[in-house]
PDB file of N, CA and C in Angstrom:
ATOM      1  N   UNK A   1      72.537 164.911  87.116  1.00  0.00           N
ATOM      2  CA  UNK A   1      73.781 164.372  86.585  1.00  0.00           C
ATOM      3  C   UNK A   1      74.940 164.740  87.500  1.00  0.00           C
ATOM      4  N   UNK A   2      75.779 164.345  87.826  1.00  0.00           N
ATOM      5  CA  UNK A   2      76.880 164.106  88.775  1.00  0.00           C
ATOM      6  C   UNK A   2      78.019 164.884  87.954  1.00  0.00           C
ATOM      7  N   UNK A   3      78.538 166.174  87.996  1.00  0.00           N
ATOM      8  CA  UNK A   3      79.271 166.794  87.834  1.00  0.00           C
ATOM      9  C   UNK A   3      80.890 166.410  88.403  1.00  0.00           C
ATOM     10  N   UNK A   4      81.248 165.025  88.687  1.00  0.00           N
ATOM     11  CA  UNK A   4      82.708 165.146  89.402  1.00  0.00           C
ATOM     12  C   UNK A   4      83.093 164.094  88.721  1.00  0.00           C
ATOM     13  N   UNK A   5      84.641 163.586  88.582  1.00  0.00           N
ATOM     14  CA  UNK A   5      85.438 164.448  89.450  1.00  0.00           C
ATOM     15  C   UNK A   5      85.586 165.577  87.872  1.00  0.00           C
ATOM     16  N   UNK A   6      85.968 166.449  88.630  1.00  0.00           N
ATOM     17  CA  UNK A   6      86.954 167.449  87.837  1.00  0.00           C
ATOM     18  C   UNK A   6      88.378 167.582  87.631  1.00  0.00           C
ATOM     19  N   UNK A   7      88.818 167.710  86.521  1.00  0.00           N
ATOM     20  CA  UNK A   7      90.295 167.649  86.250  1.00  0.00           C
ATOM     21  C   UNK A   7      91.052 168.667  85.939  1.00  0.00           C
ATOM     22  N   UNK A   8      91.689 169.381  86.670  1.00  0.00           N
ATOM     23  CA  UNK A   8      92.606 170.357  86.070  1.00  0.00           C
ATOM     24  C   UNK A   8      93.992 169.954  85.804  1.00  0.00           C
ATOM     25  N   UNK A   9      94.642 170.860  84.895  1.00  0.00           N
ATOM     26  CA  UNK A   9      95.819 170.630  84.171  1.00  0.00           C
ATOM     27  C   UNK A   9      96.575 171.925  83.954  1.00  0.00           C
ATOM     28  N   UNK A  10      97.945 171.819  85.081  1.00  0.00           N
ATOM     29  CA  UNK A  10      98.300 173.190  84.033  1.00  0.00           C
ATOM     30  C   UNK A  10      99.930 172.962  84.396  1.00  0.00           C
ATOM     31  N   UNK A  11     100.237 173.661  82.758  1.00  0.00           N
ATOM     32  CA  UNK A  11     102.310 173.321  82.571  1.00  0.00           C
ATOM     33  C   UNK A  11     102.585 174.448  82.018  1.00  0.00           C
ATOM     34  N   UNK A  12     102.377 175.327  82.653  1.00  0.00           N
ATOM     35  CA  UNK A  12     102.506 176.860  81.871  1.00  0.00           C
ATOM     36  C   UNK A  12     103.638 176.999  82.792  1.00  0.00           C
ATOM     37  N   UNK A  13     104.434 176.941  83.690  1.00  0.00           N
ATOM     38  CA  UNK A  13     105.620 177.501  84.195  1.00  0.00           C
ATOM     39  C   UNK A  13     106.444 175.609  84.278  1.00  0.00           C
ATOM     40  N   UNK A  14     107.327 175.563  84.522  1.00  0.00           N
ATOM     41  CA  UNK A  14     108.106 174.623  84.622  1.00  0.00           C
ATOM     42  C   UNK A  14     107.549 173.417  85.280  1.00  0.00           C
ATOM     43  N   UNK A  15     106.581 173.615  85.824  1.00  0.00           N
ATOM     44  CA  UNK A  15     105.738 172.407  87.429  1.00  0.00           C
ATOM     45  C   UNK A  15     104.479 172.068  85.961  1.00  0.00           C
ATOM     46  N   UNK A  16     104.257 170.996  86.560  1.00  0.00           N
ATOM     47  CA  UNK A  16     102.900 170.098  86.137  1.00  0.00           C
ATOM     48  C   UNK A  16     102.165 170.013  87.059  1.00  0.00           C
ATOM     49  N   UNK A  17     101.210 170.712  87.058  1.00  0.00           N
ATOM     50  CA  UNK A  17      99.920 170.686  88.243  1.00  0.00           C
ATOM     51  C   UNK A  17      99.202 169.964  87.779  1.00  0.00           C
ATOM     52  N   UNK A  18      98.560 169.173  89.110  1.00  0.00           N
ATOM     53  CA  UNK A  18      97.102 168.470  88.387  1.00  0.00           C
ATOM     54  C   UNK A  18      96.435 168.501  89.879  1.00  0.00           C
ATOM     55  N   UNK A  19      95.143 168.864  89.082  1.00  0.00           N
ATOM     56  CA  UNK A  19      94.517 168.457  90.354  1.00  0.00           C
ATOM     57  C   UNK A  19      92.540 168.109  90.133  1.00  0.00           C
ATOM     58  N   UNK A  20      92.480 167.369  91.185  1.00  0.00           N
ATOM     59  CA  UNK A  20      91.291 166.172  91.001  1.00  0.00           C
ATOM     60  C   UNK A  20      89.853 167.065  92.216  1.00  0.00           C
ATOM     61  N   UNK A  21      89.123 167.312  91.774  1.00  0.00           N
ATOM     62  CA  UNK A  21      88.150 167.555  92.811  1.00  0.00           C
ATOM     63  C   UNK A  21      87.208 166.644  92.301  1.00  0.00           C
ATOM     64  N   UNK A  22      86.464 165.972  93.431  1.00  0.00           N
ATOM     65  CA  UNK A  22      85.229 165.354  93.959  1.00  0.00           C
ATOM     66  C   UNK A  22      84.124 165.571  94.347  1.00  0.00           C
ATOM     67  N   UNK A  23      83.923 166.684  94.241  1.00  0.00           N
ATOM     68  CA  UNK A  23      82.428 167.046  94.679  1.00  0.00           C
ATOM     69  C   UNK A  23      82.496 167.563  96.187  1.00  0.00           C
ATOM     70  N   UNK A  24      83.950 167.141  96.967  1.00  0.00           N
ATOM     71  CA  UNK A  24      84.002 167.285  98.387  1.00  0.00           C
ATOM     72  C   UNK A  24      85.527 167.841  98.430  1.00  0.00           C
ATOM     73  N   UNK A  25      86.752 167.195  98.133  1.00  0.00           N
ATOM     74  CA  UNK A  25      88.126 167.694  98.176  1.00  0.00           C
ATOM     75  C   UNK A  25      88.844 167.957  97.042  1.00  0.00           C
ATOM     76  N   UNK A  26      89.822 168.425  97.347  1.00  0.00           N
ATOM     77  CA  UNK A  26      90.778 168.432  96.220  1.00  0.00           C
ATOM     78  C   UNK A  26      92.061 167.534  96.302  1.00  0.00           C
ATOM     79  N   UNK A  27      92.653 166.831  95.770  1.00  0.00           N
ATOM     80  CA  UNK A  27      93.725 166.146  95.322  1.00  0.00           C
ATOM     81  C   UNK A  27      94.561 167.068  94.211  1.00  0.00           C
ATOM     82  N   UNK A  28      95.909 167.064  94.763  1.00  0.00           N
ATOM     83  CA  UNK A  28      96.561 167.839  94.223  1.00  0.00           C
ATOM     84  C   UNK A  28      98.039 166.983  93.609  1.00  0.00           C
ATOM     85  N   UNK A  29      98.660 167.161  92.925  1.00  0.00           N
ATOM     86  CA  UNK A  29     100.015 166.865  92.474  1.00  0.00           C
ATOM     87  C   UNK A  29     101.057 168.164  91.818  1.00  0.00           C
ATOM     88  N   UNK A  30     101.988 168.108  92.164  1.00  0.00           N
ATOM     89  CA  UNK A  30     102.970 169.531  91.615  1.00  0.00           C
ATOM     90  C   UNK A  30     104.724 168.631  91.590  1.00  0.00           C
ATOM     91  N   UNK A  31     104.801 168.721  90.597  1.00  0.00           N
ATOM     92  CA  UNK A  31     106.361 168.187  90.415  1.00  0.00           C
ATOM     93  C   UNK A  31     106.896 169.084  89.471  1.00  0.00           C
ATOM     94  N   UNK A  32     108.244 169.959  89.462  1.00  0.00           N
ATOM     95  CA  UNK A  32     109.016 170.176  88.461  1.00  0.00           C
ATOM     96  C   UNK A  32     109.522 168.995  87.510  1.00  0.00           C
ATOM     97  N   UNK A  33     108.939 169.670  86.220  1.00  0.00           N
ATOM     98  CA  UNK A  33     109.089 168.411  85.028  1.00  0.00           C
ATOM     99  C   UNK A  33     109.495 169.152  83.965  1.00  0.00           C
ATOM    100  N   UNK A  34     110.056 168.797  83.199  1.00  0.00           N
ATOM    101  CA  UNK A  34     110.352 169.514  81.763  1.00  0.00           C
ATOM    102  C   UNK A  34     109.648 168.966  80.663  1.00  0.00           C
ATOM    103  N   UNK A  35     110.098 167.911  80.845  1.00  0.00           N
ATOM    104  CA  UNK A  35     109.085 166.744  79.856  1.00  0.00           C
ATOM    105  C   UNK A  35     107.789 166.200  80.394  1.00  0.00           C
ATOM    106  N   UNK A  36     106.943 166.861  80.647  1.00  0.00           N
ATOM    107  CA  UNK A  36     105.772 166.643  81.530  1.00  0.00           C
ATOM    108  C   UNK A  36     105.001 165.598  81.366  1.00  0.00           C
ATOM    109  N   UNK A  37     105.022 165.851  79.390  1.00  0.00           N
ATOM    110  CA  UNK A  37     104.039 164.845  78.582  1.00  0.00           C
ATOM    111  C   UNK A  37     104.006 163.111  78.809  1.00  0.00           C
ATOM    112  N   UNK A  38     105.623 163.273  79.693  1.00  0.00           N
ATOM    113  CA  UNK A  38     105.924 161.955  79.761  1.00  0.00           C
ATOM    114  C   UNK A  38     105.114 160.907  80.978  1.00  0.00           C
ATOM    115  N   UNK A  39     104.937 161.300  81.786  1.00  0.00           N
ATOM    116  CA  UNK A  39     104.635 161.519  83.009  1.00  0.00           C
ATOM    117  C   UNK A  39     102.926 161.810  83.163  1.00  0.00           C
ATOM    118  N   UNK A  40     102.539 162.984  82.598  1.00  0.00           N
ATOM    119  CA  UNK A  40     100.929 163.494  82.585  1.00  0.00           C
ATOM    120  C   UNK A  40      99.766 162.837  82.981  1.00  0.00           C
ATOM    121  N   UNK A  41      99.695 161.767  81.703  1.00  0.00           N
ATOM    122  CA  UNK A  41      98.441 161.233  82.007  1.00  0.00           C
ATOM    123  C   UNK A  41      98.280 159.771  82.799  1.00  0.00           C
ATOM    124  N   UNK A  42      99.759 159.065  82.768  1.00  0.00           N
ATOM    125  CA  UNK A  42      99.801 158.498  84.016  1.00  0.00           C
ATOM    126  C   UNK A  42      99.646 158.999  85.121  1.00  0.00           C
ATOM    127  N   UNK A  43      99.879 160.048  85.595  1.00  0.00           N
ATOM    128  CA  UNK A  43      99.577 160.550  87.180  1.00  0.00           C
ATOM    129  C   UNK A  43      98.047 160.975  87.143  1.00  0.00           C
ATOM    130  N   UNK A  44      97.714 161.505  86.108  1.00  0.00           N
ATOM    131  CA  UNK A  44      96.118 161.569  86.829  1.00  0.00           C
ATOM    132  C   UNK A  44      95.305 160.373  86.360  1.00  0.00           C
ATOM    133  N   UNK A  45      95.830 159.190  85.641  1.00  0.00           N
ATOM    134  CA  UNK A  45      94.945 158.467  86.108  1.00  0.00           C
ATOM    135  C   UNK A  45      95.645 157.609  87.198  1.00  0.00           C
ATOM    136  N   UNK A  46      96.914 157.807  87.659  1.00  0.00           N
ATOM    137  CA  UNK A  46      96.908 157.350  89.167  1.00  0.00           C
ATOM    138  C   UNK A  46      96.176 158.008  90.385  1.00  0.00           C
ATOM    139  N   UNK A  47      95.962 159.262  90.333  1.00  0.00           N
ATOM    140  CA  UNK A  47      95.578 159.711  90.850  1.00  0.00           C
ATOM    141  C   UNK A  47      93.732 159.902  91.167  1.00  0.00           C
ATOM    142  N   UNK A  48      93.290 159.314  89.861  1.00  0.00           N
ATOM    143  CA  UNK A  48      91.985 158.965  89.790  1.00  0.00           C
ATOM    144  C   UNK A  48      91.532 157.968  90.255  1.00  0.00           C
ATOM    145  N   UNK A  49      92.643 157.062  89.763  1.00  0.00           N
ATOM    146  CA  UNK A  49      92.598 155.619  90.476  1.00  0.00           C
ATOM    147  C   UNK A  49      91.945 155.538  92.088  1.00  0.00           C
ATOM    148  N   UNK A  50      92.967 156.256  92.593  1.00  0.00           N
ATOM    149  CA  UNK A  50      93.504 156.684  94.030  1.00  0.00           C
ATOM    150  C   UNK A  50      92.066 156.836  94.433  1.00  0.00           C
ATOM    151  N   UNK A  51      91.431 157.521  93.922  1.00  0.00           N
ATOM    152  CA  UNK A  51      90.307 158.345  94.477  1.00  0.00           C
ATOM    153  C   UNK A  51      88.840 157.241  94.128  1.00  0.00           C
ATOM    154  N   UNK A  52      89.231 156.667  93.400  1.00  0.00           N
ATOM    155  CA  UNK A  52      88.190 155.151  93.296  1.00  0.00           C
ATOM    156  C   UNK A  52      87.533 156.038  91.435  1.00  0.00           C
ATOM    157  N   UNK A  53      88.150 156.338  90.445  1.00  0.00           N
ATOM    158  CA  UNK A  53      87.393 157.047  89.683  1.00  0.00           C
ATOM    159  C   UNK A  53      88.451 156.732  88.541  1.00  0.00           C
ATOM    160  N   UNK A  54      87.919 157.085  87.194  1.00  0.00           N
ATOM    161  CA  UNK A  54      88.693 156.258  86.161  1.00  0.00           C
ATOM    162  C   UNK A  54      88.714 157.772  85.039  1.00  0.00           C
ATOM    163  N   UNK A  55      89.563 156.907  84.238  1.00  0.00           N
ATOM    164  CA  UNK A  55      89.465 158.372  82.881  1.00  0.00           C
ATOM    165  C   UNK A  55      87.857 158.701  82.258  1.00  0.00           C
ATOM    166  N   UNK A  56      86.990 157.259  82.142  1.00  0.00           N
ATOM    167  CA  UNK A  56      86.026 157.368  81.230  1.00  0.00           C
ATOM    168  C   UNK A  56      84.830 158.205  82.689  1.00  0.00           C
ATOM    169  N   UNK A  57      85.124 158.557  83.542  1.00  0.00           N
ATOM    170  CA  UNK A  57      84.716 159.362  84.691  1.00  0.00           C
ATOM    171  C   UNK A  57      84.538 160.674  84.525  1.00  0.00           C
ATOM    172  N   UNK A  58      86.156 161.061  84.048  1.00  0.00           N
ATOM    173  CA  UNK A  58      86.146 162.541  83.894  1.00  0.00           C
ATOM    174  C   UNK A  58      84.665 163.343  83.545  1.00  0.00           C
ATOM    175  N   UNK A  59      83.944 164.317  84.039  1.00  0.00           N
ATOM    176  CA  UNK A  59      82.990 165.330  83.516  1.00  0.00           C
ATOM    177  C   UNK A  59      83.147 166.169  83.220  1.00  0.00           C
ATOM    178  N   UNK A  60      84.615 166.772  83.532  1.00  0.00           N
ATOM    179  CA  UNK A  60      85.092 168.370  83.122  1.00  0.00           C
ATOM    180  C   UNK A  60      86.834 168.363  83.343  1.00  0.00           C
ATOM    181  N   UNK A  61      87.123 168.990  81.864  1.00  0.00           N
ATOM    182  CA  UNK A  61      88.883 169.573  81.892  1.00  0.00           C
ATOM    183  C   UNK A  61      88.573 170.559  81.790  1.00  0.00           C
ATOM    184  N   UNK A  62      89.623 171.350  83.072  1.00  0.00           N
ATOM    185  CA  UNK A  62      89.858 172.549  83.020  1.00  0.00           C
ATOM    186  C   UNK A  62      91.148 172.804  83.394  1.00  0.00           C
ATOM    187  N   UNK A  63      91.920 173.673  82.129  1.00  0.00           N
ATOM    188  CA  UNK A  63      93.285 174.168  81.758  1.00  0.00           C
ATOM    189  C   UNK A  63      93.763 175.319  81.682  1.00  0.00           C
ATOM    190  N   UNK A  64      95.174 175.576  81.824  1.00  0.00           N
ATOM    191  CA  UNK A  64      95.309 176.919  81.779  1.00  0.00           C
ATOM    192  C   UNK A  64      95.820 176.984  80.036  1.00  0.00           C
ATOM    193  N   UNK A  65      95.083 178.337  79.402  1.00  0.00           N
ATOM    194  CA  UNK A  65      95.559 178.332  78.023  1.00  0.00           C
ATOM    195  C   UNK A  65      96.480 179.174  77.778  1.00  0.00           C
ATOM    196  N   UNK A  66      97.290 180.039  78.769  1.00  0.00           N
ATOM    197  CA  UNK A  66      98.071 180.629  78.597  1.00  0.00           C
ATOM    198  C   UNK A  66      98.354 182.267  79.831  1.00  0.00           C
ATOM    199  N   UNK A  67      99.275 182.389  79.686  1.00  0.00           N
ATOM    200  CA  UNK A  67     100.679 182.860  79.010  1.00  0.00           C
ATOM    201  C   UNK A  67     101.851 181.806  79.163  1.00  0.00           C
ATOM    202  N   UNK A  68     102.397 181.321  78.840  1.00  0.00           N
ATOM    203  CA  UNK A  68     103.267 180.543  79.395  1.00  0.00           C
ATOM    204  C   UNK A  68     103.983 179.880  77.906  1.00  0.00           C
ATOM    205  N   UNK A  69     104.425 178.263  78.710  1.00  0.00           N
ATOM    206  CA  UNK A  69     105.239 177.521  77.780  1.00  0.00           C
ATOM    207  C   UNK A  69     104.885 177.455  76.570  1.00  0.00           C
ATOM    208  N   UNK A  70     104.803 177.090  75.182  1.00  0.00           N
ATOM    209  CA  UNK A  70     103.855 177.126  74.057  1.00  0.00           C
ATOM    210  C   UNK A  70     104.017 175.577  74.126  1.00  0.00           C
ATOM    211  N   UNK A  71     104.883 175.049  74.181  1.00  0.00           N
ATOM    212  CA  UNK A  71     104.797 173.628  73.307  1.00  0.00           C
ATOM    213  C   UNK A  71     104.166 172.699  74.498  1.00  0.00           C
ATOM    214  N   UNK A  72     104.337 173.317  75.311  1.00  0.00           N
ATOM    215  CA  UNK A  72     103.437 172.638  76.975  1.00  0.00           C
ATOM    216  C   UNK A  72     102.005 172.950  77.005  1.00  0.00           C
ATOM    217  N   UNK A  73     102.021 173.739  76.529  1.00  0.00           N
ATOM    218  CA  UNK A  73     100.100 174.158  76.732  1.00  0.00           C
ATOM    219  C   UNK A  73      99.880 173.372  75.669  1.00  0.00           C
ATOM    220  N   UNK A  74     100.481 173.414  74.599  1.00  0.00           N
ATOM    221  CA  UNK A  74      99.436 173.523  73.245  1.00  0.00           C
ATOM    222  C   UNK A  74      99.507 171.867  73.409  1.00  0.00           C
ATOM    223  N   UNK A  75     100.464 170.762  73.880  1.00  0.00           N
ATOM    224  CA  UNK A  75     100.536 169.377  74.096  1.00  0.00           C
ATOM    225  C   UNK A  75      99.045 169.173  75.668  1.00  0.00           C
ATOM    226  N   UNK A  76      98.597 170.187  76.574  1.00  0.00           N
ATOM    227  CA  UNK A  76      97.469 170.188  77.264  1.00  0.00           C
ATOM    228  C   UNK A  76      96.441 170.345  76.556  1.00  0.00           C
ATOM    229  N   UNK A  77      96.426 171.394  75.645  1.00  0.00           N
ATOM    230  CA  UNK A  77      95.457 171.930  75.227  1.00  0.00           C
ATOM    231  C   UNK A  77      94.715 170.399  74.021  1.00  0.00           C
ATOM    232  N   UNK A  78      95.508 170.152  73.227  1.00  0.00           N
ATOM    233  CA  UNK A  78      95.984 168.847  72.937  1.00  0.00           C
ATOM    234  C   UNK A  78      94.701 167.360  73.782  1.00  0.00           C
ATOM    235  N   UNK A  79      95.704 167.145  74.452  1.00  0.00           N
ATOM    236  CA  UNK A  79      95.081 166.287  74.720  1.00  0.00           C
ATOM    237  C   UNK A  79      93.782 166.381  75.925  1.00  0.00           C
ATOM    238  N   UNK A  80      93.326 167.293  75.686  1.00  0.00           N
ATOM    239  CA  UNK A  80      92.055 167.941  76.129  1.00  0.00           C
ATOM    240  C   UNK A  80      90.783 167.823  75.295  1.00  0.00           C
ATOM    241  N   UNK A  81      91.120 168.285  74.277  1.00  0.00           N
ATOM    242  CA  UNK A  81      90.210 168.583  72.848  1.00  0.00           C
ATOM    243  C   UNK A  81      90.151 167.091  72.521  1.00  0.00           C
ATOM    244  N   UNK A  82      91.108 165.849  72.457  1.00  0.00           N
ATOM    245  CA  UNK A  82      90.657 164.730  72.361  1.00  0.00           C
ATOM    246  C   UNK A  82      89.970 164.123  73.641  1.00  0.00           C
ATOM    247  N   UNK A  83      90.526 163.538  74.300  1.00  0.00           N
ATOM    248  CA  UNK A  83      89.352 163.683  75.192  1.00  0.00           C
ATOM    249  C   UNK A  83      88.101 164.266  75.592  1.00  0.00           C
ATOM    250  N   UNK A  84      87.857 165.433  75.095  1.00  0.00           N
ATOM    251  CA  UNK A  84      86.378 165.543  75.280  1.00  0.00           C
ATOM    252  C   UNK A  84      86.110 165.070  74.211  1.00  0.00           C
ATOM    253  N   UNK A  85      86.640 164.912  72.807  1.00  0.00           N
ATOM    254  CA  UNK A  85      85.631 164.418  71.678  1.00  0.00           C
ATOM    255  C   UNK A  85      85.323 162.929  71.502  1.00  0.00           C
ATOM    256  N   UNK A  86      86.180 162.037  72.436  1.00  0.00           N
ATOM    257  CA  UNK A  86      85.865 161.100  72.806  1.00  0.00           C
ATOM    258  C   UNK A  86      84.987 160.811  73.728  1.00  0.00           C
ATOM    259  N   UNK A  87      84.919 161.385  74.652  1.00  0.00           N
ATOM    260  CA  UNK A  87      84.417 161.334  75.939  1.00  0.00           C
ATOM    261  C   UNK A  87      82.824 162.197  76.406  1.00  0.00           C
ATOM    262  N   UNK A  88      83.099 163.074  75.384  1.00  0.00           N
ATOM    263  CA  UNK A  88      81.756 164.144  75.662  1.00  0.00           C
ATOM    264  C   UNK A  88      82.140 164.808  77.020  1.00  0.00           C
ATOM    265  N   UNK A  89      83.470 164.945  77.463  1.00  0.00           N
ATOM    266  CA  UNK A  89      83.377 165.662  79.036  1.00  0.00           C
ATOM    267  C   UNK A  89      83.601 167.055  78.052  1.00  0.00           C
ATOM    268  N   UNK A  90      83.569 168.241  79.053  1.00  0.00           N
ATOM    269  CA  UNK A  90      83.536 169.681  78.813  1.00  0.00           C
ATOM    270  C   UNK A  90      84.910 170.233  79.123  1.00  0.00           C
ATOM    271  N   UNK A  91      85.582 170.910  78.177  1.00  0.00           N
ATOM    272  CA  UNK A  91      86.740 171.865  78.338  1.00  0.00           C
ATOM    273  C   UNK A  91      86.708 173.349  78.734  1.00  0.00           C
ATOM    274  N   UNK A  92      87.266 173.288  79.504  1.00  0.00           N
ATOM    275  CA  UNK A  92      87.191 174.979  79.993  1.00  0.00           C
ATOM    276  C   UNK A  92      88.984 175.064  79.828  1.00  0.00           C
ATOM    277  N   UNK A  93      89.320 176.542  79.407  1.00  0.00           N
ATOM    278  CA  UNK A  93      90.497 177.057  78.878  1.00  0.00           C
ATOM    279  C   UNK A  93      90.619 178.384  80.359  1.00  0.00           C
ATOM    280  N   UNK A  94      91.151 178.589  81.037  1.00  0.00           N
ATOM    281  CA  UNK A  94      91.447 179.843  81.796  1.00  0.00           C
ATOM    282  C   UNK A  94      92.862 180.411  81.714  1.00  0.00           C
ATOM    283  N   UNK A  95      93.235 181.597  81.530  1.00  0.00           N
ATOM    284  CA  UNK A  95      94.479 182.585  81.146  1.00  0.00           C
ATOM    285  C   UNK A  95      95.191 182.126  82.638  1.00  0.00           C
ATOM    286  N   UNK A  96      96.610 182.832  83.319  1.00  0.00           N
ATOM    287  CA  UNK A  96      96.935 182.488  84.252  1.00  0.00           C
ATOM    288  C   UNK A  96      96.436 184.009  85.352  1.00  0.00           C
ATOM    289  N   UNK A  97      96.289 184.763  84.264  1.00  0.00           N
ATOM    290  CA  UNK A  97      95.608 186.509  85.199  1.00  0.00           C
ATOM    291  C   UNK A  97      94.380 185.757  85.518  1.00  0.00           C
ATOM    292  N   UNK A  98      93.709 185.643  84.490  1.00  0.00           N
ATOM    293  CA  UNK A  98      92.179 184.998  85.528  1.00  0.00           C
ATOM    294  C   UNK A  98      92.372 184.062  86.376  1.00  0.00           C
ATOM    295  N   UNK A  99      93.041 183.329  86.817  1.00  0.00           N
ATOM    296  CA  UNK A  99      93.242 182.604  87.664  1.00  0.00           C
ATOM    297  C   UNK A  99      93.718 183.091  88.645  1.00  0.00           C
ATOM    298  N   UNK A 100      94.852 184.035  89.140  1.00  0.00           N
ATOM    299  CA  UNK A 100      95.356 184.839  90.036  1.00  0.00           C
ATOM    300  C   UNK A 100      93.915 185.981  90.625  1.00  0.00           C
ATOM    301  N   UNK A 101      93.629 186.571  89.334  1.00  0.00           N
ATOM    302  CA  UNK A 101      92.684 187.585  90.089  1.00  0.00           C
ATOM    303  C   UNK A 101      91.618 187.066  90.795  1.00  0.00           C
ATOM    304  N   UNK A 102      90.727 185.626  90.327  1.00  0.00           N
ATOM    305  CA  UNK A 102      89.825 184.974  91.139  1.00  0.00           C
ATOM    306  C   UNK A 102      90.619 185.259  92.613  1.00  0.00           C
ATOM    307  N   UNK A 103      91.604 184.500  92.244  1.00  0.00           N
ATOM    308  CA  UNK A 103      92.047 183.829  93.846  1.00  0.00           C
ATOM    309  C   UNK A 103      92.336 184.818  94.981  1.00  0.00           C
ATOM    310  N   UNK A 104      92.395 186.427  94.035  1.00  0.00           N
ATOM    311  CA  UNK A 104      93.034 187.393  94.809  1.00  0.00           C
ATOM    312  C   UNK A 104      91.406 188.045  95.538  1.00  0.00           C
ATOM    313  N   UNK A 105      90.584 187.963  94.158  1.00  0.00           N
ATOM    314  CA  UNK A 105      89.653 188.734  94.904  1.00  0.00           C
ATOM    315  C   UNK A 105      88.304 187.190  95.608  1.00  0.00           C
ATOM    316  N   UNK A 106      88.882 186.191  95.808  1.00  0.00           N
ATOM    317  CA  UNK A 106      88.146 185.301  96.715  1.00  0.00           C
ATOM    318  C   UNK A 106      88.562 185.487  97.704  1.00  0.00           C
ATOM    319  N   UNK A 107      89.689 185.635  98.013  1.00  0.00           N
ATOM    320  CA  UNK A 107      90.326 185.642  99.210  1.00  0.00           C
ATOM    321  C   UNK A 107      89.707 186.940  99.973  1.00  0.00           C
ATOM    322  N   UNK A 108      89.016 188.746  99.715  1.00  0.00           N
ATOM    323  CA  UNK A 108      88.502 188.873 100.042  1.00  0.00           C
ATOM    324  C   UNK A 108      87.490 188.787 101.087  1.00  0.00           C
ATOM    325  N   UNK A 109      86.982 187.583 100.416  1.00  0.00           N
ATOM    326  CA  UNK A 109      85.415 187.367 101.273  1.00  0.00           C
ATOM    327  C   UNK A 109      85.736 186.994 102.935  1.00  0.00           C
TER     328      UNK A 109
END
């Protein structure tokens, strides 16, 4: 089974990240937004588009669940949980420490 693309999502500080991996790269987007929600899911499915790949594509969301904005996560967190229950793709939730410490101790190697 074909594990891609992958979708991440995260609005825990003021920026809307998204970003698209393929099995090969990453596609990235970062804009300061306040109102993110507005904006969101048009850009990644432009951005899916882009990449020749559609929403009903997605195989995996992965989000940050916190520390951060509340009414920004919980509007990710949100439309995450529908989408997979539509979709059957898989949600993964990561803190923003686990995300830093990966990156601190990958960098390591």
């Amino acid at each position: 089974m074909n594990d891609f693309p992958v979708v991440g999502i995260s609005c825990y500080s003021e920026y809307l990240k998204i970003a698209i991996f393929d099995g090969k790269d990453f596609f990235e987007f970062c804009k300061k937004e306040i109102n993110f929600d507005e904006i969101m899911v048009k850009k990644v499915s432009e951005m899916l588009k882009k990449n020749s790949f559609s929403f009903r594509d997605i195989k995996k969301l992965c989000i940050i669940r916190g520390p951060g904005r509340f009414t920004a996560i919980r509007s990710v967190y949100t439309f995450a949980s529908v989408y997979s229950a539509i979709s059957g793709a898989r949600v993964y939730g990561v803190d923003v420490f686990g995300c830093l410490a990966y990156k601190f101790f990958e960098g390591d190697k």
